[in-house]
Protein backbone atom coordinates (compact mmCIF):
# COMPACT_ATOMS: atom_id res chain seq x y z
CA UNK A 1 20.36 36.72 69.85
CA UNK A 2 23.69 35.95 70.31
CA UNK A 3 26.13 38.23 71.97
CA UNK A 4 27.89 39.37 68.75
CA UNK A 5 24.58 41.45 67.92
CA UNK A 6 25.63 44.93 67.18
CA UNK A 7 22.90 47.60 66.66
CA UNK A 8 22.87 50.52 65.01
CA UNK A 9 20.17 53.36 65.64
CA UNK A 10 19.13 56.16 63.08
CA UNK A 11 17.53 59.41 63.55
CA UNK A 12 15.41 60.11 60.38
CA UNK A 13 15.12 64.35 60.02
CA UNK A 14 18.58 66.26 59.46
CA UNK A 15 20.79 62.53 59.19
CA UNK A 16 18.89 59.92 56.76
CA UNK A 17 16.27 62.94 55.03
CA UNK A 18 16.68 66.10 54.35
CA UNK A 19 13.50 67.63 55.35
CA UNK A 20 14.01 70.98 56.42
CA UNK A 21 11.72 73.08 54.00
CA UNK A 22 8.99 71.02 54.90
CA UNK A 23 9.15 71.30 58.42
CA UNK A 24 9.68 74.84 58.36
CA UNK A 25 7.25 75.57 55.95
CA UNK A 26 4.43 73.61 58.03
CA UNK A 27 5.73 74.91 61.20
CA UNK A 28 5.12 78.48 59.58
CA UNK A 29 1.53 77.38 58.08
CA UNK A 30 0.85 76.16 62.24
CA UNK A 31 2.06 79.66 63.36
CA UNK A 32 0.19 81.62 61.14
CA UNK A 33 -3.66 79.58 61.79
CA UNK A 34 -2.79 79.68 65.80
CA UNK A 35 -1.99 83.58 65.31
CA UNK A 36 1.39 83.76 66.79
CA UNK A 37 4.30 85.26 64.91
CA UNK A 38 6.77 82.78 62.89
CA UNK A 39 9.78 81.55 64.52
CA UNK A 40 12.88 81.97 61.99
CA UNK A 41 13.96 79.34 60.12
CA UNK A 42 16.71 78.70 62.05
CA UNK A 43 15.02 78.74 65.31
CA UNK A 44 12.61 76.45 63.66
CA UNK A 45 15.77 73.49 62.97
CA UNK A 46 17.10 74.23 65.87
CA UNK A 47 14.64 72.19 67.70
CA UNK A 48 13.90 69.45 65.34
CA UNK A 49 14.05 66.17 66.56
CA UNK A 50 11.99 67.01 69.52
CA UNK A 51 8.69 65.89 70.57
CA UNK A 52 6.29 68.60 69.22
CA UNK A 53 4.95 69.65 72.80
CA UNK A 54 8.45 70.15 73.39
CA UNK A 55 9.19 71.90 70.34
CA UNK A 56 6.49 74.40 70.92
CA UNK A 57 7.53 74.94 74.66
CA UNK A 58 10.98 75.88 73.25
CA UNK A 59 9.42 78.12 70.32
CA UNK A 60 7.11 79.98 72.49
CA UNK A 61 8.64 79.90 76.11
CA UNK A 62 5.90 80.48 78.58
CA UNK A 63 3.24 79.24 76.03
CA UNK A 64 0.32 77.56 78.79
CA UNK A 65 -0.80 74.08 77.79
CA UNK A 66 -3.63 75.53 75.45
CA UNK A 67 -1.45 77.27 73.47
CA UNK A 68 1.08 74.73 73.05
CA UNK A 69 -1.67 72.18 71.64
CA UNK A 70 -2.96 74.50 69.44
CA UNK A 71 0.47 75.47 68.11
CA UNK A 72 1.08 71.13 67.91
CA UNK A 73 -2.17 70.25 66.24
CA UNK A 74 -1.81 73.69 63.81
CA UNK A 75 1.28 71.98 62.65
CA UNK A 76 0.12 68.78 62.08
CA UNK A 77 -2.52 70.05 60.19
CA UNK A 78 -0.68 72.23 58.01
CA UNK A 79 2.19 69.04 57.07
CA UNK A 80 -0.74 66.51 56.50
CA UNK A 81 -2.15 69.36 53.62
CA UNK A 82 1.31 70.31 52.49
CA UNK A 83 2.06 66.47 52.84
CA UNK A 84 -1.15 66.03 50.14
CA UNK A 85 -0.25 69.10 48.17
CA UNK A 86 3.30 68.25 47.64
CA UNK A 87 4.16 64.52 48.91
CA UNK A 88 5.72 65.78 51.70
CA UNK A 89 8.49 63.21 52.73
CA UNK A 90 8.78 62.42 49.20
CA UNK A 91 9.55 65.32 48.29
CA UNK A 92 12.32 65.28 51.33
CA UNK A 93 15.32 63.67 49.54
CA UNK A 94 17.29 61.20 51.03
CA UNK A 95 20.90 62.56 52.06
CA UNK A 96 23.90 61.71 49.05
CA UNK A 97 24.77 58.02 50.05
CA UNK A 98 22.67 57.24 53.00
CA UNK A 99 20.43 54.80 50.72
CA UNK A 100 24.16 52.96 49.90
CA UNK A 101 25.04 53.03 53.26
CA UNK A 102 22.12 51.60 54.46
CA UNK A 103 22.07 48.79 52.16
CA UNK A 104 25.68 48.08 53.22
CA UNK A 105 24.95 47.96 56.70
CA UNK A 106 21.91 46.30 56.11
CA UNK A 107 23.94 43.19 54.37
CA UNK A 108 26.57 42.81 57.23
CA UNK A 109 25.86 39.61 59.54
CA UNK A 110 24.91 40.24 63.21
CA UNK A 111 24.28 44.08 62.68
CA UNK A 112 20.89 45.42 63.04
CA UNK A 113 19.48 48.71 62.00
CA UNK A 114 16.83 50.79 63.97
CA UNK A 115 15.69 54.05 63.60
CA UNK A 116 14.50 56.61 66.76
CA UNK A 117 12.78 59.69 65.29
CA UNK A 118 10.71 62.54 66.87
CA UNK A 119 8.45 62.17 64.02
CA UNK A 120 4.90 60.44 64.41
CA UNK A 121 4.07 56.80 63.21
CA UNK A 122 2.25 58.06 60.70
CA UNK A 123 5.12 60.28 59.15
CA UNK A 124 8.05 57.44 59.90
CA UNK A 125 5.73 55.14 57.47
CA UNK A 126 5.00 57.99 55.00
CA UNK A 127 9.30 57.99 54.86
CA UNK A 128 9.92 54.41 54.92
CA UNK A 129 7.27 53.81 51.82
CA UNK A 130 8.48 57.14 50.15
CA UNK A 131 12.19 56.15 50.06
CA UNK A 132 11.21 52.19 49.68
CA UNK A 133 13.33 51.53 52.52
CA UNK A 134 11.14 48.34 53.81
CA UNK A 135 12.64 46.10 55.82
CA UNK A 136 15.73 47.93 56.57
CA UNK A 137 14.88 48.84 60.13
CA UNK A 138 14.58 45.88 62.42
CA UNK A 139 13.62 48.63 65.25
CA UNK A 140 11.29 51.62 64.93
CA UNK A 141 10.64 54.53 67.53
CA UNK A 142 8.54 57.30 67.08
CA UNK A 143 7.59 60.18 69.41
CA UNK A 144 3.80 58.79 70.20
CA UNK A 145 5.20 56.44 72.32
CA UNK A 146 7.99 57.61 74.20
CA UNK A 147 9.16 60.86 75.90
CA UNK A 148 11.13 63.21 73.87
CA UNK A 149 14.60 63.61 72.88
CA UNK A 150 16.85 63.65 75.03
CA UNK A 151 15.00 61.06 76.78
CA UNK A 152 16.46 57.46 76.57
CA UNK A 153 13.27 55.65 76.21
CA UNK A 154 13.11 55.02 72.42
CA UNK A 155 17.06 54.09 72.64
CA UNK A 156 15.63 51.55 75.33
CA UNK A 157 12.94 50.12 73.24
CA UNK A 158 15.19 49.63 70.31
CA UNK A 159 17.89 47.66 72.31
CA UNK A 160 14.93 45.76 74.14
CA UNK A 161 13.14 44.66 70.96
CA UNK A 162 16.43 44.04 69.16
CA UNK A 163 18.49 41.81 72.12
CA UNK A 164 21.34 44.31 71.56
CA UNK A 165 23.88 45.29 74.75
CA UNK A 166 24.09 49.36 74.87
CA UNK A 167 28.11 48.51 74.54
CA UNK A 168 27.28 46.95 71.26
CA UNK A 169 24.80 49.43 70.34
CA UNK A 170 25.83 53.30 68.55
CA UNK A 171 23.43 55.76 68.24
CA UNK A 172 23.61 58.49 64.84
CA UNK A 173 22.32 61.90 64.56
CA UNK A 174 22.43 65.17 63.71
CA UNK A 175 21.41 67.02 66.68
CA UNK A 176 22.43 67.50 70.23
CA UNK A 177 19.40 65.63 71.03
CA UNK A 178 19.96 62.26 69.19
CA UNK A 179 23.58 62.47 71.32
CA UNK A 180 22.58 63.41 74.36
CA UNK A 181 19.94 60.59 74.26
CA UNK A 182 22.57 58.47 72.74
CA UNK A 183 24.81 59.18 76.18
CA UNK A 184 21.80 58.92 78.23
CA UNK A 185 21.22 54.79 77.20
CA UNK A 186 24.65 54.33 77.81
CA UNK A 187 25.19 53.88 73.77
CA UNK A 188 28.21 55.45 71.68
CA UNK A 189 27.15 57.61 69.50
CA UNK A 190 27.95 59.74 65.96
CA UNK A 191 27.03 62.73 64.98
CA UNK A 192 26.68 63.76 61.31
CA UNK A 193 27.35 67.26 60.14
CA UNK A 194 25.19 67.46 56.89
CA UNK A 195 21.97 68.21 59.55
CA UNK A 196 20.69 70.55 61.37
CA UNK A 197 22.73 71.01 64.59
CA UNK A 198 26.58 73.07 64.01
CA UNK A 199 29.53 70.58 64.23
CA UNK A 200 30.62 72.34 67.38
CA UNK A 201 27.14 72.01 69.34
CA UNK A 202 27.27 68.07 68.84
CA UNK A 203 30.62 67.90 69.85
CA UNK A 204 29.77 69.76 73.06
CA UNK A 205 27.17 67.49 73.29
CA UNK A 206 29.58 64.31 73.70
CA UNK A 207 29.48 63.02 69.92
CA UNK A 208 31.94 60.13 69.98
CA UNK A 209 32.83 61.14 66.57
CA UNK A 210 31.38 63.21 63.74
CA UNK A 211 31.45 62.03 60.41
CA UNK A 212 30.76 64.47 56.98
CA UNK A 213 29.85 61.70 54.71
CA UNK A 214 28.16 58.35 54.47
CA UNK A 215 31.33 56.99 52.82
CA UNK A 216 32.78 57.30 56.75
CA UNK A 217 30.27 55.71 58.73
CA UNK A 218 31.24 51.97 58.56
CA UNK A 219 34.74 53.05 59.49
CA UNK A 220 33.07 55.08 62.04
CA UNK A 221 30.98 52.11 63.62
CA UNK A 222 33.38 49.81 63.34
CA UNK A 223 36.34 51.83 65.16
CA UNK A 224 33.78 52.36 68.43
CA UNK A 225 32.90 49.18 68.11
CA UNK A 226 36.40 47.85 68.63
CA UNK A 227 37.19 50.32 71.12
CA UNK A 228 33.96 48.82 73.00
CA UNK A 229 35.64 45.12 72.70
CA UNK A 230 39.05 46.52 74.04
């Protein structure tokens, strides 16, 4: 790799897919088979992004470690039959201009694209094939291997599988998560504010900058990235 790689990190739910009603609706499904009463919808995407032990932790504060894997393996359940009922992250449209951005991005020389999502594997490949966005993502992360959000591990993978210097490397996202996790690999990082996370809490977070459309973001990247170089 040579040292003009630049690298450019995704989070998937709330910035590239907008996939709140099926989260919430299997998160409600999970609640309901476990017995425990439904967090609000807003409490629900609040926390997305996290690892789902984490998520349930948050949802259900004091929950003991039973609890909190029946709660995680309720939810996964309940998107795997909504996923077959309804074709789940197909039915989870991709955000106005994120497939043009991507494509643009995608075309530029020495910039790679990865993506770091609390999703599973399995539900990272089930957006990548519904979406046809093959080969765009030099660098996938996914919660089954790493720690959760805010953790830096998956930010740590991407730059270690990709060659790419965390000064050369942005991280974007919707949440105060994907930043803080951003800040904690020593990466710049944007927020959006189409997701799920209020302007404000990224901000406070430590978003670089915060960007309301797709049309911004190579401006965006390309204004830290020179601000790296200086």
């Amino acid at each position: 790799m040579t040292a003009a790689l630049r690298l450019a990190v995704f989070d998937m739910d709330g910035t590239l897919i907008d996939s709140q009603l099926q989260i919430i609706a299997a998160m409600s499904r999970g609640f309901d088979v476990v017995g425990q009463p439904r967090p609000s919808d807003a409490a629900i995407l609040s926390i997305v992004g996290l690892s789902l032990p984490e998520t349930m932790r948050v949802l259900v504060p004091g929950a003991d470690s039973d609890l909190t894997a029946a709660l995680v393996n309720a939810y996964k359940d309940a998107f795997i039959a909504l996923r077959a009922q309804s074709g789940g992250e197909a039915q989870a449209p991709l955000y106005p201009g994120a497939r043009a951005a991507l494509d643009r991005l995608a075309a530029r020389d020495g910039l790679l694209l990865g993506v770091a999502t609390g999703k599973a594997k399995r539900g990272l490949d089930h957006a990548i094939a519904a979406h046809k966005l093959h080969g765009i993502f030099h660098t996938q992360q996914t919660a089954d291997g790493h720690p959760s959000k805010p953790h830096p591990s998956m930010l740590h993978a991407c730059m270690a599988e990709t060659g790419a210097a965390p000064q050369a490397a942005i991280m974007i996202g919707d949440t105060e998560f994907d930043i803080a996790m951003g800040r904690a690999a020593g990466m710049a990082t944007i927020a959006v504010s189409w997701g799920y996370h209020a302007v404000d809490r990224l901000r406070a977070a430590g978003a670089d900058l915060v960007i309301d459309h797709f049309d911004q973001l190579d401006a965006a990247l390309d204004a830290l990235w020179t601000e790296a170089a200086a």
